[in-house]
C-alpha atoms as a PDB file:
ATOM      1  CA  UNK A   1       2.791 -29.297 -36.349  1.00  0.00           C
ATOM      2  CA  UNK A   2       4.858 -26.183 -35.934  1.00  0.00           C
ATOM      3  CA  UNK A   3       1.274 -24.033 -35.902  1.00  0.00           C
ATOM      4  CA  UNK A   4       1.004 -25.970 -32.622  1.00  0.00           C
ATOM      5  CA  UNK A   5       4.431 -25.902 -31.616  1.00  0.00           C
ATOM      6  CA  UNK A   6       4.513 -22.340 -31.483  1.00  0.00           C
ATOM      7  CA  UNK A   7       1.064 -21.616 -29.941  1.00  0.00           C
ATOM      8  CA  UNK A   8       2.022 -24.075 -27.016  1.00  0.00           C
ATOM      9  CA  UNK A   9       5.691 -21.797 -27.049  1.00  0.00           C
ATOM     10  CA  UNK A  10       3.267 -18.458 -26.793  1.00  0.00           C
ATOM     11  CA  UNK A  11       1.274 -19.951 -23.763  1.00  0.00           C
ATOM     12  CA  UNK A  12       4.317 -20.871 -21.750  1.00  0.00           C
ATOM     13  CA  UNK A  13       5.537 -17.443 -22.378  1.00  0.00           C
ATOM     14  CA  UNK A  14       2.020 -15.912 -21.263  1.00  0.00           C
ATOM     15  CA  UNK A  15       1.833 -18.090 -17.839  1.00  0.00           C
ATOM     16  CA  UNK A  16       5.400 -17.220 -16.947  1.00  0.00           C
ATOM     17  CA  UNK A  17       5.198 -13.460 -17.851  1.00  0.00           C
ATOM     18  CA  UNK A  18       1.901 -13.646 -15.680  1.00  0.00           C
ATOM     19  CA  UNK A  19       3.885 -15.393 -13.053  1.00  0.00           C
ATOM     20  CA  UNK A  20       6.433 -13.421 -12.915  1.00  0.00           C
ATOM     21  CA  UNK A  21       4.346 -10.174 -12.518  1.00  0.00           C
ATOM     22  CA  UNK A  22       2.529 -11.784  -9.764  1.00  0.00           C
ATOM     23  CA  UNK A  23       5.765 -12.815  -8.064  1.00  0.00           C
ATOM     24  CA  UNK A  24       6.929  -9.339  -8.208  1.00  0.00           C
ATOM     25  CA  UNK A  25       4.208  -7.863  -6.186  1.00  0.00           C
ATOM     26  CA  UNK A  26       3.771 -10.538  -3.468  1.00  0.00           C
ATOM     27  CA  UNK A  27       7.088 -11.980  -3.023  1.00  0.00           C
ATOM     28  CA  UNK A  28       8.863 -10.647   0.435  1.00  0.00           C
ATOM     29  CA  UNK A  29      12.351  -9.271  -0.380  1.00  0.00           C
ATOM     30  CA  UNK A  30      15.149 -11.212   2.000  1.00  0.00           C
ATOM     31  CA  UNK A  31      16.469  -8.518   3.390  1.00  0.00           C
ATOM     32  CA  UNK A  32      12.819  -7.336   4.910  1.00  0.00           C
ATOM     33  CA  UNK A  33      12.923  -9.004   8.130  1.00  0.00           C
ATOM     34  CA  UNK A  34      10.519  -6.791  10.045  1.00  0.00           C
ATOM     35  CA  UNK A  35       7.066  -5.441   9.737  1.00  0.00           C
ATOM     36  CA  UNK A  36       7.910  -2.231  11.424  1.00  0.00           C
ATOM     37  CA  UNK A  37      10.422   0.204  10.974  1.00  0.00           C
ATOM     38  CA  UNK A  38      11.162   4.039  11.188  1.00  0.00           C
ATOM     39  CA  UNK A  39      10.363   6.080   8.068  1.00  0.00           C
ATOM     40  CA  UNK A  40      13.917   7.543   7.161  1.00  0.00           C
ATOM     41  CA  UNK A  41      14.863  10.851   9.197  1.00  0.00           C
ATOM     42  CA  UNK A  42      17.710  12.606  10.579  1.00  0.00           C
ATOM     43  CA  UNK A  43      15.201  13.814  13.469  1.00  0.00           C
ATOM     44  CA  UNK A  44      14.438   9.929  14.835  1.00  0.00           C
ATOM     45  CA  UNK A  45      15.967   9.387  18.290  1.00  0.00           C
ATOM     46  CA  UNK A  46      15.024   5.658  18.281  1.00  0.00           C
ATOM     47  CA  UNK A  47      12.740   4.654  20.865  1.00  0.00           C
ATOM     48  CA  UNK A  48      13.102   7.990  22.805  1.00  0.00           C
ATOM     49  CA  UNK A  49      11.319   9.430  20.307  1.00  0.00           C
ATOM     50  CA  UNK A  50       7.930  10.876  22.015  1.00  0.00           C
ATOM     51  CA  UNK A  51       6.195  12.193  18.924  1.00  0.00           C
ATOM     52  CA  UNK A  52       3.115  10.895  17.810  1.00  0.00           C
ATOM     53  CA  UNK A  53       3.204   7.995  15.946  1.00  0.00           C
ATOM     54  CA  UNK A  54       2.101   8.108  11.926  1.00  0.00           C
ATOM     55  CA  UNK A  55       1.980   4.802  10.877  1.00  0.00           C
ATOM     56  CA  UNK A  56       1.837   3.599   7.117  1.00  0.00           C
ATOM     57  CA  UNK A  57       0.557   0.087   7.066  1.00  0.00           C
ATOM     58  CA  UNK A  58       0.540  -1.577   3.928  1.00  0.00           C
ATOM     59  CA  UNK A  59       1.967  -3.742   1.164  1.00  0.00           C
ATOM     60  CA  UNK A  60       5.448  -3.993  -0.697  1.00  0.00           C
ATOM     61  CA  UNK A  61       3.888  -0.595  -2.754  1.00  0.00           C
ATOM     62  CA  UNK A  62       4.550   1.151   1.015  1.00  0.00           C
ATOM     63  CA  UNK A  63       7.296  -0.864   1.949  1.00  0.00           C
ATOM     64  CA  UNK A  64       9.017   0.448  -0.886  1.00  0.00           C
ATOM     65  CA  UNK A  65      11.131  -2.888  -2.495  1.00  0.00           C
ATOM     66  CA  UNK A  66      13.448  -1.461  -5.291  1.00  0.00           C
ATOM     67  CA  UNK A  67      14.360   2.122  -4.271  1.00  0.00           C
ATOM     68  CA  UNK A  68      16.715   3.480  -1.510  1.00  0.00           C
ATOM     69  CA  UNK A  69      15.067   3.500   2.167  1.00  0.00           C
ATOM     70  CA  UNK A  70      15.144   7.259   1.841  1.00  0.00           C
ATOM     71  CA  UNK A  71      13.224   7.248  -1.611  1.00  0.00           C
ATOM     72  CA  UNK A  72       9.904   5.140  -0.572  1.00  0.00           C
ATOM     73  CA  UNK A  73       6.444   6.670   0.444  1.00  0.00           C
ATOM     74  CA  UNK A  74       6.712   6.457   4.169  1.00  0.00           C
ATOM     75  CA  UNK A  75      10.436   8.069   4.239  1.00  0.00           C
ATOM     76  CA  UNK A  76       9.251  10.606   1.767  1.00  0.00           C
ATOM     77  CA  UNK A  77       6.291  11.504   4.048  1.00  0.00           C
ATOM     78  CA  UNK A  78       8.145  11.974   7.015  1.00  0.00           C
ATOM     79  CA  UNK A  79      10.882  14.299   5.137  1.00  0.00           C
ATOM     80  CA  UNK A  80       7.509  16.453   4.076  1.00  0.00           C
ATOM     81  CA  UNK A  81       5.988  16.327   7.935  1.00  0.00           C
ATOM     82  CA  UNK A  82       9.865  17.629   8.963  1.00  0.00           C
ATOM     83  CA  UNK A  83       9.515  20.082   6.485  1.00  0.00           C
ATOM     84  CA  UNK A  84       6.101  21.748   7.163  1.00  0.00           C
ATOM     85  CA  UNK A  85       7.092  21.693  11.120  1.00  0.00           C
ATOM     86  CA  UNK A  86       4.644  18.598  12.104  1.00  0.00           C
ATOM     87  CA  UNK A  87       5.620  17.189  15.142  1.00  0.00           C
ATOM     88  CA  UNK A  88       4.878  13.199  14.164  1.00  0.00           C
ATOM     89  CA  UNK A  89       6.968  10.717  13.594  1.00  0.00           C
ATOM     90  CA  UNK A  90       6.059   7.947  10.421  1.00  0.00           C
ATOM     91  CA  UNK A  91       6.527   4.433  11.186  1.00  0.00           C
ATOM     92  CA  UNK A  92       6.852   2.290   7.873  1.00  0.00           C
ATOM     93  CA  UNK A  93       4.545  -0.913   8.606  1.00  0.00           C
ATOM     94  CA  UNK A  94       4.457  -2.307   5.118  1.00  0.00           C
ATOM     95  CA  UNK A  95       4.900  -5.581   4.078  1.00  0.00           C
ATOM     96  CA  UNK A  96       5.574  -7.343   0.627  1.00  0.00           C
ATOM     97  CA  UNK A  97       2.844  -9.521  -0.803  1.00  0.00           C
ATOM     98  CA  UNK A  98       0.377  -8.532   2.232  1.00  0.00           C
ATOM     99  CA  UNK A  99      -3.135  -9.205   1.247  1.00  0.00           C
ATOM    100  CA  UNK A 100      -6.044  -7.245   3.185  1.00  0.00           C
ATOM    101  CA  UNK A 101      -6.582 -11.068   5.571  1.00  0.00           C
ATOM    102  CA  UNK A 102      -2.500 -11.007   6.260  1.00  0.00           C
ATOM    103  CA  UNK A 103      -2.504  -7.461   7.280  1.00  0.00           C
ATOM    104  CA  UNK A 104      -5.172  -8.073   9.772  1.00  0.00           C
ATOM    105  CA  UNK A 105      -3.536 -11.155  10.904  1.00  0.00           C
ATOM    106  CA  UNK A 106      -0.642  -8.708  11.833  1.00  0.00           C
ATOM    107  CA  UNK A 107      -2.949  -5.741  12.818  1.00  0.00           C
ATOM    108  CA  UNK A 108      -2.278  -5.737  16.580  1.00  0.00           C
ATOM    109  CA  UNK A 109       1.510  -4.619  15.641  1.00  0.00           C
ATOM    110  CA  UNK A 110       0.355  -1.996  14.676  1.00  0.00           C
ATOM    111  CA  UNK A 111      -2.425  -1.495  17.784  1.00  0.00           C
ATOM    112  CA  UNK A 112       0.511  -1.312  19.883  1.00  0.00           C
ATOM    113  CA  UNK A 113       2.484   1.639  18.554  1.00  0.00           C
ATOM    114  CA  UNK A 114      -0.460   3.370  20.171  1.00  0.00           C
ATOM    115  CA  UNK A 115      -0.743   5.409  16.546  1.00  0.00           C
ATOM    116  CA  UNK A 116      -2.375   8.781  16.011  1.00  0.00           C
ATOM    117  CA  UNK A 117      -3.228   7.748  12.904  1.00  0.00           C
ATOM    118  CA  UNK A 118      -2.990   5.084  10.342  1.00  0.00           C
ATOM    119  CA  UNK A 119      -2.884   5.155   6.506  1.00  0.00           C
ATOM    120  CA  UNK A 120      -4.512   1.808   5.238  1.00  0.00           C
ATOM    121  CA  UNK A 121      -3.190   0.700   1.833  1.00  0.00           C
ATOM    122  CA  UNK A 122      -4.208  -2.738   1.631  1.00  0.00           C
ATOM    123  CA  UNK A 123      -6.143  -4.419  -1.093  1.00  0.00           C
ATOM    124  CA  UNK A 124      -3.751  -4.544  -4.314  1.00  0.00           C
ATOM    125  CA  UNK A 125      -2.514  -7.888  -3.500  1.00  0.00           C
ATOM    126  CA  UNK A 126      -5.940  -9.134  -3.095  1.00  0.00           C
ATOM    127  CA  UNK A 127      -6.620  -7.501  -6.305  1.00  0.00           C
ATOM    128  CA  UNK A 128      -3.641  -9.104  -8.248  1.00  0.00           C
ATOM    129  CA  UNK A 129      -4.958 -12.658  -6.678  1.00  0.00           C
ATOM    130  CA  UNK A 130      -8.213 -12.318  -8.493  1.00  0.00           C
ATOM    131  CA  UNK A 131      -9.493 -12.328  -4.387  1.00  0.00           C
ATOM    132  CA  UNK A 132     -13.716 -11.992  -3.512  1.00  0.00           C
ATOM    133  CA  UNK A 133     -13.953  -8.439  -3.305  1.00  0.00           C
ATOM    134  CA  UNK A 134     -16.512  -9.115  -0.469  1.00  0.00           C
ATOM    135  CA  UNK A 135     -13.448 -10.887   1.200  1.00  0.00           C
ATOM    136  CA  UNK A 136     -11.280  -7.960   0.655  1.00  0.00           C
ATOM    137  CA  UNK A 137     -14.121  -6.033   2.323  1.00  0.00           C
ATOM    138  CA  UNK A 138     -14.734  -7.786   5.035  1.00  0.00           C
ATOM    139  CA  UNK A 139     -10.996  -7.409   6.062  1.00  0.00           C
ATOM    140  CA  UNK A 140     -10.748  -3.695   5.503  1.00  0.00           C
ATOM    141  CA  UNK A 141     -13.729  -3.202   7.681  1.00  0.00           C
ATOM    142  CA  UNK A 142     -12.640  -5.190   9.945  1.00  0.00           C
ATOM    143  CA  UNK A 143      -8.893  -2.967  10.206  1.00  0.00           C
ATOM    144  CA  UNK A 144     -11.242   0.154  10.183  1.00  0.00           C
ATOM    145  CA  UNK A 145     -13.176  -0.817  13.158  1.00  0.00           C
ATOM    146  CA  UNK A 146     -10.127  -1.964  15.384  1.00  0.00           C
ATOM    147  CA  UNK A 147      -7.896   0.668  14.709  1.00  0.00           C
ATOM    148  CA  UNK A 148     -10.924   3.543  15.536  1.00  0.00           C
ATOM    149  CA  UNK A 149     -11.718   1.221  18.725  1.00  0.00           C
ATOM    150  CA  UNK A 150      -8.038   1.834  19.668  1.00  0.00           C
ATOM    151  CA  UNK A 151      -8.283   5.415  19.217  1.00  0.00           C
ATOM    152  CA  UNK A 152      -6.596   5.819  16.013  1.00  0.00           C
ATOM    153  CA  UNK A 153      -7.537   8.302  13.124  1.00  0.00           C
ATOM    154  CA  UNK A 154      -7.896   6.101   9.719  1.00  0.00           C
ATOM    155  CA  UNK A 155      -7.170   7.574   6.165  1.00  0.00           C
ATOM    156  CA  UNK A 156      -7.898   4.278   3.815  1.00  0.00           C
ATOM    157  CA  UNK A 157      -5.957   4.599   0.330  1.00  0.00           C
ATOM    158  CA  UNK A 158      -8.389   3.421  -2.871  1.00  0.00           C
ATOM    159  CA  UNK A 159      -6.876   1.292  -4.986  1.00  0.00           C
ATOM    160  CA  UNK A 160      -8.017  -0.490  -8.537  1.00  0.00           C
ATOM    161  CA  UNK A 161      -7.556  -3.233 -10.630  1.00  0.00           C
ATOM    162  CA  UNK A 162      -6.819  -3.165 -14.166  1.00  0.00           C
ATOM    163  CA  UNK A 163      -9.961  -3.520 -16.802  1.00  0.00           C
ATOM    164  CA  UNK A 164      -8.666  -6.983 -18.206  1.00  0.00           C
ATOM    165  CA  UNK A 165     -10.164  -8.399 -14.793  1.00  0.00           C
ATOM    166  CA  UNK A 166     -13.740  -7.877 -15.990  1.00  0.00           C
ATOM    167  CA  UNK A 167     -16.235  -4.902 -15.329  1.00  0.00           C
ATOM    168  CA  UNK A 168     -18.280  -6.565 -12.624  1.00  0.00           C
ATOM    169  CA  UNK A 169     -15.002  -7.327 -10.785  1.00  0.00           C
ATOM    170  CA  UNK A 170     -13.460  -3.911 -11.285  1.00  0.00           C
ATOM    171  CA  UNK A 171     -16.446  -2.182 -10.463  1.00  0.00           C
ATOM    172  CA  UNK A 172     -16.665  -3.853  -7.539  1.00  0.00           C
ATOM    173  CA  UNK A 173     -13.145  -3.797  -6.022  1.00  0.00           C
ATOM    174  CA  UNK A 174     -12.726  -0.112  -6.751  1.00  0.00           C
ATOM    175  CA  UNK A 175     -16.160   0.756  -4.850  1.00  0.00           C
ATOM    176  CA  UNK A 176     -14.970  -1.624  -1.369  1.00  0.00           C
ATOM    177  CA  UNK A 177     -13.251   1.918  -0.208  1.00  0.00           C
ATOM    178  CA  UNK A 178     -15.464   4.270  -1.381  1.00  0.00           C
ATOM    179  CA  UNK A 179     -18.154   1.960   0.588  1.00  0.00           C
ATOM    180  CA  UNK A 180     -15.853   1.875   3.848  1.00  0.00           C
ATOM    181  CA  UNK A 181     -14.685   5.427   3.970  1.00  0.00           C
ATOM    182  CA  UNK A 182     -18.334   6.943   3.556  1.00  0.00           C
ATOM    183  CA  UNK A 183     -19.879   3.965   6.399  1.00  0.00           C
ATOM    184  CA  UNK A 184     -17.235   4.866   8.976  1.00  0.00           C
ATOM    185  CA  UNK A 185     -16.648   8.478   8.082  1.00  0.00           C
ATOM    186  CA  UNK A 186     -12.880   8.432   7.757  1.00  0.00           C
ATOM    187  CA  UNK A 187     -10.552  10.487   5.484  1.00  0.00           C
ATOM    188  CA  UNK A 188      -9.997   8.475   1.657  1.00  0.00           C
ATOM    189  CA  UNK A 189      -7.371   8.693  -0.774  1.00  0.00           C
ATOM    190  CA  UNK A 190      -9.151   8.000  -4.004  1.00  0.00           C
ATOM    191  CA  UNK A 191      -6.284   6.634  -5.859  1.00  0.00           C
ATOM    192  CA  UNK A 192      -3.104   5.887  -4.154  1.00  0.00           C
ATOM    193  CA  UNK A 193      -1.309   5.276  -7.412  1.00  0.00           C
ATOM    194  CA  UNK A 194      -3.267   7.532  -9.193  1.00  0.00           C
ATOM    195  CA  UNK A 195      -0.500   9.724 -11.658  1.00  0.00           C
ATOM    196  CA  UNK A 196       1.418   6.921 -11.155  1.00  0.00           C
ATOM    197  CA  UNK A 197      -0.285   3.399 -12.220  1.00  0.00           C
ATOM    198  CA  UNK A 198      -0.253   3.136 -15.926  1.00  0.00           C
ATOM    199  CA  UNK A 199       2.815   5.284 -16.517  1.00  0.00           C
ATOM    200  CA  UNK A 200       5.884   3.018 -17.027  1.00  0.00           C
ATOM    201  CA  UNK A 201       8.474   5.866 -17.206  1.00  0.00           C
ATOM    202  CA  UNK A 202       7.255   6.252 -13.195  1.00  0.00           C
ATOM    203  CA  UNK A 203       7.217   2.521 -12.505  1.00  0.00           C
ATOM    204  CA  UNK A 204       9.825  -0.128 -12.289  1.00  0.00           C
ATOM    205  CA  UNK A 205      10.678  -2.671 -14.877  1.00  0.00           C
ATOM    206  CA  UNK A 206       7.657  -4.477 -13.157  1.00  0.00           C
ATOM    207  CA  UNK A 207       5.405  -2.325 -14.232  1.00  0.00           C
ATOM    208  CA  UNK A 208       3.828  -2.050 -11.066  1.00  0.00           C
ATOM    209  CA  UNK A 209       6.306  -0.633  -7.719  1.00  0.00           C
ATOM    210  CA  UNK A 210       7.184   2.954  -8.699  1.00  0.00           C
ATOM    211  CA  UNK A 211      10.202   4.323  -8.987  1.00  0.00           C
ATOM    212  CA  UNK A 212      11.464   6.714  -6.612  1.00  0.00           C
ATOM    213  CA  UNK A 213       9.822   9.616  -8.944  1.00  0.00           C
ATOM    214  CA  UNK A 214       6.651   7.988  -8.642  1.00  0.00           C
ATOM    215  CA  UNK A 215       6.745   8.172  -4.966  1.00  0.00           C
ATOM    216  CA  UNK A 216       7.011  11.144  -5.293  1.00  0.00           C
ATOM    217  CA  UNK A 217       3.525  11.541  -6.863  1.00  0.00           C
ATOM    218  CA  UNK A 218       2.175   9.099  -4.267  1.00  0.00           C
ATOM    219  CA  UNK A 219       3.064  10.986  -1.373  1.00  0.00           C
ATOM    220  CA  UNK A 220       1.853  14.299  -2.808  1.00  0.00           C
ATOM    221  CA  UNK A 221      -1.601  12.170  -3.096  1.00  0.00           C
ATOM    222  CA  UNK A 222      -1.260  10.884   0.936  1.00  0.00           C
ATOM    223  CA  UNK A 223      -0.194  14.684   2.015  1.00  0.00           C
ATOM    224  CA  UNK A 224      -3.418  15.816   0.377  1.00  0.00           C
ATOM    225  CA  UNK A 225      -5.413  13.760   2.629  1.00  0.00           C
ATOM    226  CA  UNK A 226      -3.116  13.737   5.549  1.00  0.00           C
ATOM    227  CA  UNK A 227      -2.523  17.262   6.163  1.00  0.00           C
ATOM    228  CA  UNK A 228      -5.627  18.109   7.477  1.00  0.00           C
ATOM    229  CA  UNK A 229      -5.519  15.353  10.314  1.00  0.00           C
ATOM    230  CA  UNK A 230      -2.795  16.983  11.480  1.00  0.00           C
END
């Protein structure tokens, strides 16, 4: 009896550990009431602003929950672009818990900053969820081919599931952007997260947002790509 007392104890400790993680990475934070925002920069003039628009469209792993405004991906990008003497301003599009379908629910927002170019990090979400990876890319393509009909330049960020989801699954999920860059010839980051994923001291207590160190790493892997576009 307490053999089976403490296995059914384990189990409810798995499922809400699980639960928890899941949470984490698709649960909106309250205070994110908008889709869109500025990147963080002393150069924005609001609205005025007549730069051309960089905008990072993603998840909560570009909208940055649990660091400073300053500290996340987008904000760091734009400090870098300020630095170099780019001319572009980085809109921060990224929303917590997006999956691939809700960010192209949401996709004409974007549309209608009339970007230069978008960086696509979408996917993780759909990842976490177990999702069809013929789902996920059906969606991506489907991004890809409305933001080049609007005139935008596309860099799609690879992402990857961890090996406890199978082979066949992981094989297939981390081949969708591969797949979509090569078909549509735009610009791929291979890894968003890679130096990142899989190293906790660079990750927060949920093992999977970094820290503001780790975004550090991550935009170093977007400049990589991005530079040249610009």
């Amino acid at each position: 009896m307490e053999r089976i007392c403490l296995s059914r104890y384990l189990i409810t400790l798995i499922f809400w550990g699980l639960w928890i993680i899941l949470s984490s990475g698709c649960a909106k934070p309250a205070n994110e009431k908008t889709a869109v925002h500025e990147a963080a920069s002393p150069s924005i003039t609001g609205n005025q602003d007549a730069r051309p628009v960089i905008v990072a469209f993603g998840d909560s792993l570009t909208s940055g929950p649990g660091v400073d405004p300053e500290m996340n991906y987008p904000s760091k990008l734009q400090q870098k672009i300020d630095a170099e003497g780019y001319r572009y301003r980085v809109v921060n599009a990224g929303v917590s818990g997006d999956t691939s379908d809700q960010g192209l629910n949401r996709l004409q927002t974007v549309i209608d900053l009339h970007p230069s170019i978008v960086i696509v990090e979408l996917g993780a979400n759909d990842g976490l969820r177990g999702l069809p990876a013929e789902v996920t890319r059906q969606n991506l393509t489907a991004i890809v081919r409305r933001l080049q009909s609007a005139g935008a330049k596309v860099i799609l960020a690879g992402m990857q599931v961890p090996p406890n989801y199978g082979p066949i699954y992981t094989n297939a999920f981390r081949t969708i952007f591969k797949d979509i860059a090569k078909q549509y010839h735009i610009s791929l980051i291979p890894f968003f997260l890679d130096g990142v994923g899989g190293h906790p001291e660079l990750n927060q207590d949920d093992g999977i947002h970094p820290t503001a160190e780790g975004y550090e790493i991550v935009t170093k892997n977007v400049w990589k790509v991005l530079q040249p576009l610009l």
